[in-house]
N, C-alpha and C. Protein backbone atom coordinates (compact mmCIF):
# COMPACT_ATOMS: atom_id res chain seq x y z
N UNK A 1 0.85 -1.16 0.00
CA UNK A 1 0.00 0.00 0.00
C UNK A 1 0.90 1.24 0.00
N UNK A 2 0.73 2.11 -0.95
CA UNK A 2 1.31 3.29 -0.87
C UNK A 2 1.04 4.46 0.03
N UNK A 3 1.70 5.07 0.50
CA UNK A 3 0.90 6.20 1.13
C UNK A 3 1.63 7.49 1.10
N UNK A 4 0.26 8.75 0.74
CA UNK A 4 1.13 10.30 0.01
C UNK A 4 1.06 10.64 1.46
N UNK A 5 1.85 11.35 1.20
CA UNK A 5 2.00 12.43 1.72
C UNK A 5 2.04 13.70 1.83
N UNK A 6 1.56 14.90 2.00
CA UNK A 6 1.79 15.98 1.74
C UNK A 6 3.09 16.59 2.23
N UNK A 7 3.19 18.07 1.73
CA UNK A 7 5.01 18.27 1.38
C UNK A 7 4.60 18.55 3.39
N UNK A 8 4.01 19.38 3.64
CA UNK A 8 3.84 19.97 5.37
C UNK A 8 4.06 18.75 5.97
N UNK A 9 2.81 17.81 5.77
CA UNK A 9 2.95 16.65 6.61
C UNK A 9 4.35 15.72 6.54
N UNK A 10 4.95 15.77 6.04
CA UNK A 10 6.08 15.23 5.99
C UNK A 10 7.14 15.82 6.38
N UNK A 11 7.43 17.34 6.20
CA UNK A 11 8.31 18.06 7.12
C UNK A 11 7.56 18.37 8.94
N UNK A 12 6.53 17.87 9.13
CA UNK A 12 6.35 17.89 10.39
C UNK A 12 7.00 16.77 10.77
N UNK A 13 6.52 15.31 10.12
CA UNK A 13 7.07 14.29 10.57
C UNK A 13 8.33 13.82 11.00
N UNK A 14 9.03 14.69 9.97
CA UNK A 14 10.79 14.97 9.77
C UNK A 14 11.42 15.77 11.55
N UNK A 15 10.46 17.31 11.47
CA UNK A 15 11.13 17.77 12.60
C UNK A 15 10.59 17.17 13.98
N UNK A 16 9.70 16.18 13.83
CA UNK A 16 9.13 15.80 15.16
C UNK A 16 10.34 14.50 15.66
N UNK A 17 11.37 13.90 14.28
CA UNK A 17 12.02 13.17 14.47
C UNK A 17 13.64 13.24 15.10
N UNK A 18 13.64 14.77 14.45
CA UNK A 18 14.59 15.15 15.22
C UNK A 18 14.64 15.79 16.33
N UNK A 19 16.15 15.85 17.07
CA UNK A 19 16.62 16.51 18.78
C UNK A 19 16.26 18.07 18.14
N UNK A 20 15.32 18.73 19.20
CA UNK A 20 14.99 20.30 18.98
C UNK A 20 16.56 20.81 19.57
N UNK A 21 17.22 21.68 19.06
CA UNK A 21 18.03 22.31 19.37
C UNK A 21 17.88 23.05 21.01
N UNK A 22 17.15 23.66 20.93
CA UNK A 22 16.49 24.24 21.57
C UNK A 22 16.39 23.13 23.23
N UNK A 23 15.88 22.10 22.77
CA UNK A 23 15.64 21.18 24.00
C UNK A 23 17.11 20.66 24.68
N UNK A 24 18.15 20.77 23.75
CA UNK A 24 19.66 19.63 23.81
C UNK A 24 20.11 20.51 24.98
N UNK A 25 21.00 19.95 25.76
CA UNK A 25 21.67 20.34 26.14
C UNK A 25 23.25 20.37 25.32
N UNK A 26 24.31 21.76 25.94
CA UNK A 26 25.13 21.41 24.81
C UNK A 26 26.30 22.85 25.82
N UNK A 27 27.75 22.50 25.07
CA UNK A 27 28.50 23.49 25.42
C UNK A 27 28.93 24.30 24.64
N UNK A 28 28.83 25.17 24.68
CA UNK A 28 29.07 26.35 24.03
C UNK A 28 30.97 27.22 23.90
N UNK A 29 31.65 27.13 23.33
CA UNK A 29 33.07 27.81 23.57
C UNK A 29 33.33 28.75 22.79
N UNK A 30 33.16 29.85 23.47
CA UNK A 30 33.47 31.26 23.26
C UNK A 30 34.71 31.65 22.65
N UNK A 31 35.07 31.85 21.93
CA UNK A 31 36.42 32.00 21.50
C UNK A 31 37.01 32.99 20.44
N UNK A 32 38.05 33.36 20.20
CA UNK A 32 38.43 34.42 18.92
C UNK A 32 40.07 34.31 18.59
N UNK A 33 39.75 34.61 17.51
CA UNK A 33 41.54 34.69 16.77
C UNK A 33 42.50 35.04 18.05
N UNK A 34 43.98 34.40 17.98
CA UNK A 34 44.82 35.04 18.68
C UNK A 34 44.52 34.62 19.91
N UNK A 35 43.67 33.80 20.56
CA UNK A 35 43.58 33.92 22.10
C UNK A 35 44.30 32.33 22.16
N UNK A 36 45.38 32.96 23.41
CA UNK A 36 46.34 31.51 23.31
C UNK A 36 45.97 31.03 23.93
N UNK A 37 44.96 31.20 25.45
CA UNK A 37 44.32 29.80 26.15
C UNK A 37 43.47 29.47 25.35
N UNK A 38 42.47 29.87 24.14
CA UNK A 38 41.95 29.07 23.31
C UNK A 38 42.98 27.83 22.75
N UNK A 39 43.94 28.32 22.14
CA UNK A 39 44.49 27.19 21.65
C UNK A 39 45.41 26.42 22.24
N UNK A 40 45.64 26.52 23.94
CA UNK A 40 45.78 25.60 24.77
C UNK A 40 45.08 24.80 24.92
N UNK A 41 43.76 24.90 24.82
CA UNK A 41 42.61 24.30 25.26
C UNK A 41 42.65 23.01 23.93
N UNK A 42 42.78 24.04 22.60
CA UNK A 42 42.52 23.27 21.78
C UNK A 42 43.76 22.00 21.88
N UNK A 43 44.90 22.57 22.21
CA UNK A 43 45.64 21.21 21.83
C UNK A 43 45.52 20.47 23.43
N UNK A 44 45.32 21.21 24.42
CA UNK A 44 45.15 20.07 25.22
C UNK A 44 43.74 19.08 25.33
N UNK A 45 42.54 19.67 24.83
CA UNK A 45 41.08 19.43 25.24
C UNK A 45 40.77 18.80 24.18
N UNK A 46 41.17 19.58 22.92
CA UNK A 46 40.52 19.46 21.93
C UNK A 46 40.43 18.32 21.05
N UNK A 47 40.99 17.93 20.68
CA UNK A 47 41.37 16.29 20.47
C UNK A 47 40.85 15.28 20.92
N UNK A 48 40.37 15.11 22.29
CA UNK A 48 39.83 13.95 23.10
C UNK A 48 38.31 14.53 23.72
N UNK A 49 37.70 15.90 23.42
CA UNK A 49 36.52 16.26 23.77
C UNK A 49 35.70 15.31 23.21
N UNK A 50 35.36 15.02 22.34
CA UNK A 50 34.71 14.37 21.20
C UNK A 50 34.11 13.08 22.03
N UNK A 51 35.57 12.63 22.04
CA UNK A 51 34.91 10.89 22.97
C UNK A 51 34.85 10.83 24.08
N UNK A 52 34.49 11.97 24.94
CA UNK A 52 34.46 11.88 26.07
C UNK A 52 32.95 11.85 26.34
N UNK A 53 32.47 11.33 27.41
CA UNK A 53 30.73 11.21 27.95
C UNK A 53 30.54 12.65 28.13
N UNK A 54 31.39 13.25 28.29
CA UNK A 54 30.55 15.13 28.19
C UNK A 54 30.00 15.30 26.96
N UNK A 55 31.08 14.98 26.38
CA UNK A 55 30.57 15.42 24.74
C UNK A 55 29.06 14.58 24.15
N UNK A 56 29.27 13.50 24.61
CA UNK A 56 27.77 12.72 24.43
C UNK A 56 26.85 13.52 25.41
N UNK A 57 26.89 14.02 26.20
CA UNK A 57 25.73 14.70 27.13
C UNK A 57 25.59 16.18 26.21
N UNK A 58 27.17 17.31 26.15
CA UNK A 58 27.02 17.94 26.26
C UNK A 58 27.66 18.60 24.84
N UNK A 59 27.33 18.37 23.87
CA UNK A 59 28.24 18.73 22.67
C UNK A 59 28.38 19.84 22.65
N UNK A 60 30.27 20.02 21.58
CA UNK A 60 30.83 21.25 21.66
C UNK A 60 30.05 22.01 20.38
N UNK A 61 29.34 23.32 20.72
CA UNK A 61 29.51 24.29 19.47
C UNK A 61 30.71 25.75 19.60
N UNK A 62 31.33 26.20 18.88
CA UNK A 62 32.11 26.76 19.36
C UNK A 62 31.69 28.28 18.32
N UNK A 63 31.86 29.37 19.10
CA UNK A 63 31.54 30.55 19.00
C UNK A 63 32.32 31.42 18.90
N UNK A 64 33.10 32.41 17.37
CA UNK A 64 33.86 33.25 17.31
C UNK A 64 33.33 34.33 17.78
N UNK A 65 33.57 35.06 19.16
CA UNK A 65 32.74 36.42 19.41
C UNK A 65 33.26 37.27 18.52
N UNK A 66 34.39 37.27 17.47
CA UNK A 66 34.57 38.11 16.22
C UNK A 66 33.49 38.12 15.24
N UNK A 67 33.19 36.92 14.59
CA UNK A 67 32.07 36.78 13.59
C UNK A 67 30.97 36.14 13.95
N UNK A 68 30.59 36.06 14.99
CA UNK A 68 28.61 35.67 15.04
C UNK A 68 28.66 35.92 16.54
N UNK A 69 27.07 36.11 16.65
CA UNK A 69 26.80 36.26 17.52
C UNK A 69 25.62 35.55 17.49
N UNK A 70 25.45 34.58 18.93
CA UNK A 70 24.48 33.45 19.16
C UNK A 70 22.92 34.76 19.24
N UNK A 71 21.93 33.85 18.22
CA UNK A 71 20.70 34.26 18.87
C UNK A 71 20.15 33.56 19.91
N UNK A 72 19.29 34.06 20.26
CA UNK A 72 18.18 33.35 21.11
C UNK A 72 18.73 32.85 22.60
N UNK A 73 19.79 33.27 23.09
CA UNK A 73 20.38 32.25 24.04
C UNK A 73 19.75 33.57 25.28
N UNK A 74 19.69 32.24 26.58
CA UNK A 74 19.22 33.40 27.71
C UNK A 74 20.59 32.91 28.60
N UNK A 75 21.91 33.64 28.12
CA UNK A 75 23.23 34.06 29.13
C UNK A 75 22.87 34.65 30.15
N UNK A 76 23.41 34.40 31.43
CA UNK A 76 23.44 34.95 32.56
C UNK A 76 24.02 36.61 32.69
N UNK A 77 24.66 36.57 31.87
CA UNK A 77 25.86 37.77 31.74
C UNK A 77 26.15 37.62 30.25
N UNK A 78 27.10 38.81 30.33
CA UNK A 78 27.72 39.06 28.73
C UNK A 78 29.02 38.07 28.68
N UNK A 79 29.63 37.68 27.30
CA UNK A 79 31.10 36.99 27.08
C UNK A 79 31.82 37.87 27.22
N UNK A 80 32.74 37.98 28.38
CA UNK A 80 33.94 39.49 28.20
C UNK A 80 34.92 38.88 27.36
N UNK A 81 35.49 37.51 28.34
CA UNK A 81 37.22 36.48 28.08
C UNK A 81 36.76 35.62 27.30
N UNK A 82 37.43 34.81 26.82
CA UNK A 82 38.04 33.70 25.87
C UNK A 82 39.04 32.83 26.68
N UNK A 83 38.78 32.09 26.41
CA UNK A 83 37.98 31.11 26.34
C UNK A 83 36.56 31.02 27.14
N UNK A 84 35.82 31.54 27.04
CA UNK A 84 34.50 30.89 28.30
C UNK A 84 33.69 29.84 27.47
N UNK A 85 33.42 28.64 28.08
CA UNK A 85 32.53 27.64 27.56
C UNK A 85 31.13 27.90 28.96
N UNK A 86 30.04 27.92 28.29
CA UNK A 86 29.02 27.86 28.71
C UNK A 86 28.19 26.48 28.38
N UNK A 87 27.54 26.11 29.59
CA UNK A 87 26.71 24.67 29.40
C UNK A 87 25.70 25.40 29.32
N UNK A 88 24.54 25.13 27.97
CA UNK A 88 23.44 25.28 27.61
C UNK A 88 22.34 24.27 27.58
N UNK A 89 21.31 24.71 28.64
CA UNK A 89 20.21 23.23 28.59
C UNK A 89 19.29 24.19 28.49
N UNK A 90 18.02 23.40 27.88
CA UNK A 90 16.75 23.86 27.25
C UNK A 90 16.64 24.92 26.73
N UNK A 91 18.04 25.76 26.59
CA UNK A 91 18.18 27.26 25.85
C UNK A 91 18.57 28.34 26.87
N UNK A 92 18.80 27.55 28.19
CA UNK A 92 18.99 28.43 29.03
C UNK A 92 20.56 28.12 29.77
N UNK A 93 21.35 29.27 30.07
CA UNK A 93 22.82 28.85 31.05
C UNK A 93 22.39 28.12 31.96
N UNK A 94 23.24 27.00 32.66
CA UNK A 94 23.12 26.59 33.45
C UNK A 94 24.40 26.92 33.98
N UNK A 95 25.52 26.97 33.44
CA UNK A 95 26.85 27.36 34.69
C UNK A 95 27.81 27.72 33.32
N UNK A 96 29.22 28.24 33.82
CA UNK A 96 29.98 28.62 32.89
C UNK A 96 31.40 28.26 33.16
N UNK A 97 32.54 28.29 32.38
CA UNK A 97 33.61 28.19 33.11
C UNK A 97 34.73 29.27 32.10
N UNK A 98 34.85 30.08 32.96
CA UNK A 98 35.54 31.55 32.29
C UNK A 98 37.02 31.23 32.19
N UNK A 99 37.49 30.97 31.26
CA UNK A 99 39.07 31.25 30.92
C UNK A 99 39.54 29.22 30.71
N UNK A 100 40.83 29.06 30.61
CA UNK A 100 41.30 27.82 30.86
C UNK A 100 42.62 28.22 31.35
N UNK A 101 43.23 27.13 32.62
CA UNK A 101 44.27 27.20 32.88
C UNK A 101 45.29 25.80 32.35
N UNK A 102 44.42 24.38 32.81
CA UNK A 102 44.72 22.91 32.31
C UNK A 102 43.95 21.89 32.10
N UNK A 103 43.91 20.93 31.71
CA UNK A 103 43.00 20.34 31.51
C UNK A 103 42.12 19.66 32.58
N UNK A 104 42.72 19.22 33.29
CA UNK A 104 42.57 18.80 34.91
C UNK A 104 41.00 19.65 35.86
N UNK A 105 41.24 21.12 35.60
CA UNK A 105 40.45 21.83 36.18
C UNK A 105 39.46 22.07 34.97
N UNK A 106 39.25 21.93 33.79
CA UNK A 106 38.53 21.67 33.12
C UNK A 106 37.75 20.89 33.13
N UNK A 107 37.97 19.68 33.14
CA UNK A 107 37.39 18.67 33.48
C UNK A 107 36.61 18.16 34.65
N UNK A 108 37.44 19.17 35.51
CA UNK A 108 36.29 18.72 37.08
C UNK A 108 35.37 19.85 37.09
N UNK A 109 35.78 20.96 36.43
CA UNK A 109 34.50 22.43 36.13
C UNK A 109 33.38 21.72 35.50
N UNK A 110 33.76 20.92 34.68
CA UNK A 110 32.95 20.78 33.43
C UNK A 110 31.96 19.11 34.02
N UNK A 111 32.43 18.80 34.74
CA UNK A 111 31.81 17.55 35.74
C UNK A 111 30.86 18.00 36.09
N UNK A 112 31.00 19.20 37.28
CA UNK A 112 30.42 19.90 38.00
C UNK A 112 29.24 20.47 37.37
N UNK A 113 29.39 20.75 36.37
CA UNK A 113 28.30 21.64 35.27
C UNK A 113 27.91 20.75 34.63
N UNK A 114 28.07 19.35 34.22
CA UNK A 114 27.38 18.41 33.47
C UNK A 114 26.14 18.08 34.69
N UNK A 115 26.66 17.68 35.85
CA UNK A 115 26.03 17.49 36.92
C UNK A 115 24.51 17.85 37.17
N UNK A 116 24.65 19.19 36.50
CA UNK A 116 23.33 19.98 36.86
C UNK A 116 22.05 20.01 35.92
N UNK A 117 23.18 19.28 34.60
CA UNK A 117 21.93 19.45 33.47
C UNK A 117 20.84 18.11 33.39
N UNK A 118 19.54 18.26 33.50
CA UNK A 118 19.04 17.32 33.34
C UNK A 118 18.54 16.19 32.52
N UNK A 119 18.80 14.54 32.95
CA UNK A 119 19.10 14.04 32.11
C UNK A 119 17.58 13.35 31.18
N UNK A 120 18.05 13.47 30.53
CA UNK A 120 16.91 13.02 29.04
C UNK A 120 17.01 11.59 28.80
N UNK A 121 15.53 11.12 29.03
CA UNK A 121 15.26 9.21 28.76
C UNK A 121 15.71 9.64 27.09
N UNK A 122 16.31 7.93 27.03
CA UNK A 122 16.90 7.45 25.81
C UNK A 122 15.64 7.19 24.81
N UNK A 123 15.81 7.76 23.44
CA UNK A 123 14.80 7.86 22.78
C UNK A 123 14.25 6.02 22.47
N UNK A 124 13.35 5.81 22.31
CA UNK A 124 12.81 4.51 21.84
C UNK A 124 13.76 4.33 20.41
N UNK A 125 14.29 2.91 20.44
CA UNK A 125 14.69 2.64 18.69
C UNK A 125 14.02 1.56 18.34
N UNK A 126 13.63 1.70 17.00
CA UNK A 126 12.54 1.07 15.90
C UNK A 126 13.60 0.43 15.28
């Protein structure tokens, strides 16, 4: 049996299938040309963020405060420094961690702030 679809009904079906942005939780890293704890971060963090269970909770998007500026986000405060990574859940800050010194204190900041975001049942798979 075939079955149409209309073009709407099918892009509803589509976005009802996907993670709302909006709903994810996720980290955010503030960053701009020239900033060398950015690219401390990057060669110490950056490389192994990916496979780490943060990154499955809390994925990296990363933010040139030179060329864009995030809409829609409800920040606690403004980005002054660089590096700041912000944890974003349901569209809202939940905690931040301003600057980098090593990876070590990164990682237990970033514990601490995974900690708080709440966790989401595993979608059903078909």
């Amino acid at each position: 049996m075939l079955v149409k679809l209309s073009l709407g009904t099918a892009l509803a079906v589509a976005a009802s299938l996907l993670p709302s942005v909006s709903q994810s939780a996720e980290l955010l890293m503030f960053e701009r040309g020239g900033c060398v704890w950015c690219q401390r971060w990057n060669h110490d963090v950056g490389p192994v963020y990916d496979k780490s269970a943060e990154a499955k909770m809390l994925p990296l998007r990363r933010i040139d405060l030179d060329r864009q500026r995030p809409d829609g986000l409800k920040l606690s405060q403004p980005i002054r420094y660089t590096p700041t990574f912000v944890v974003i859940d349901n569209g809202r800050e939940v905690g931040r961690i301003t600057g980098y010194i090593n990876d070590d204190s990164f990682w237990g900041l970033l514990g601490t702030l995974a900690a708080k975001v709440e966790p989401r049942p595993e979608p059903d798979r078909i």
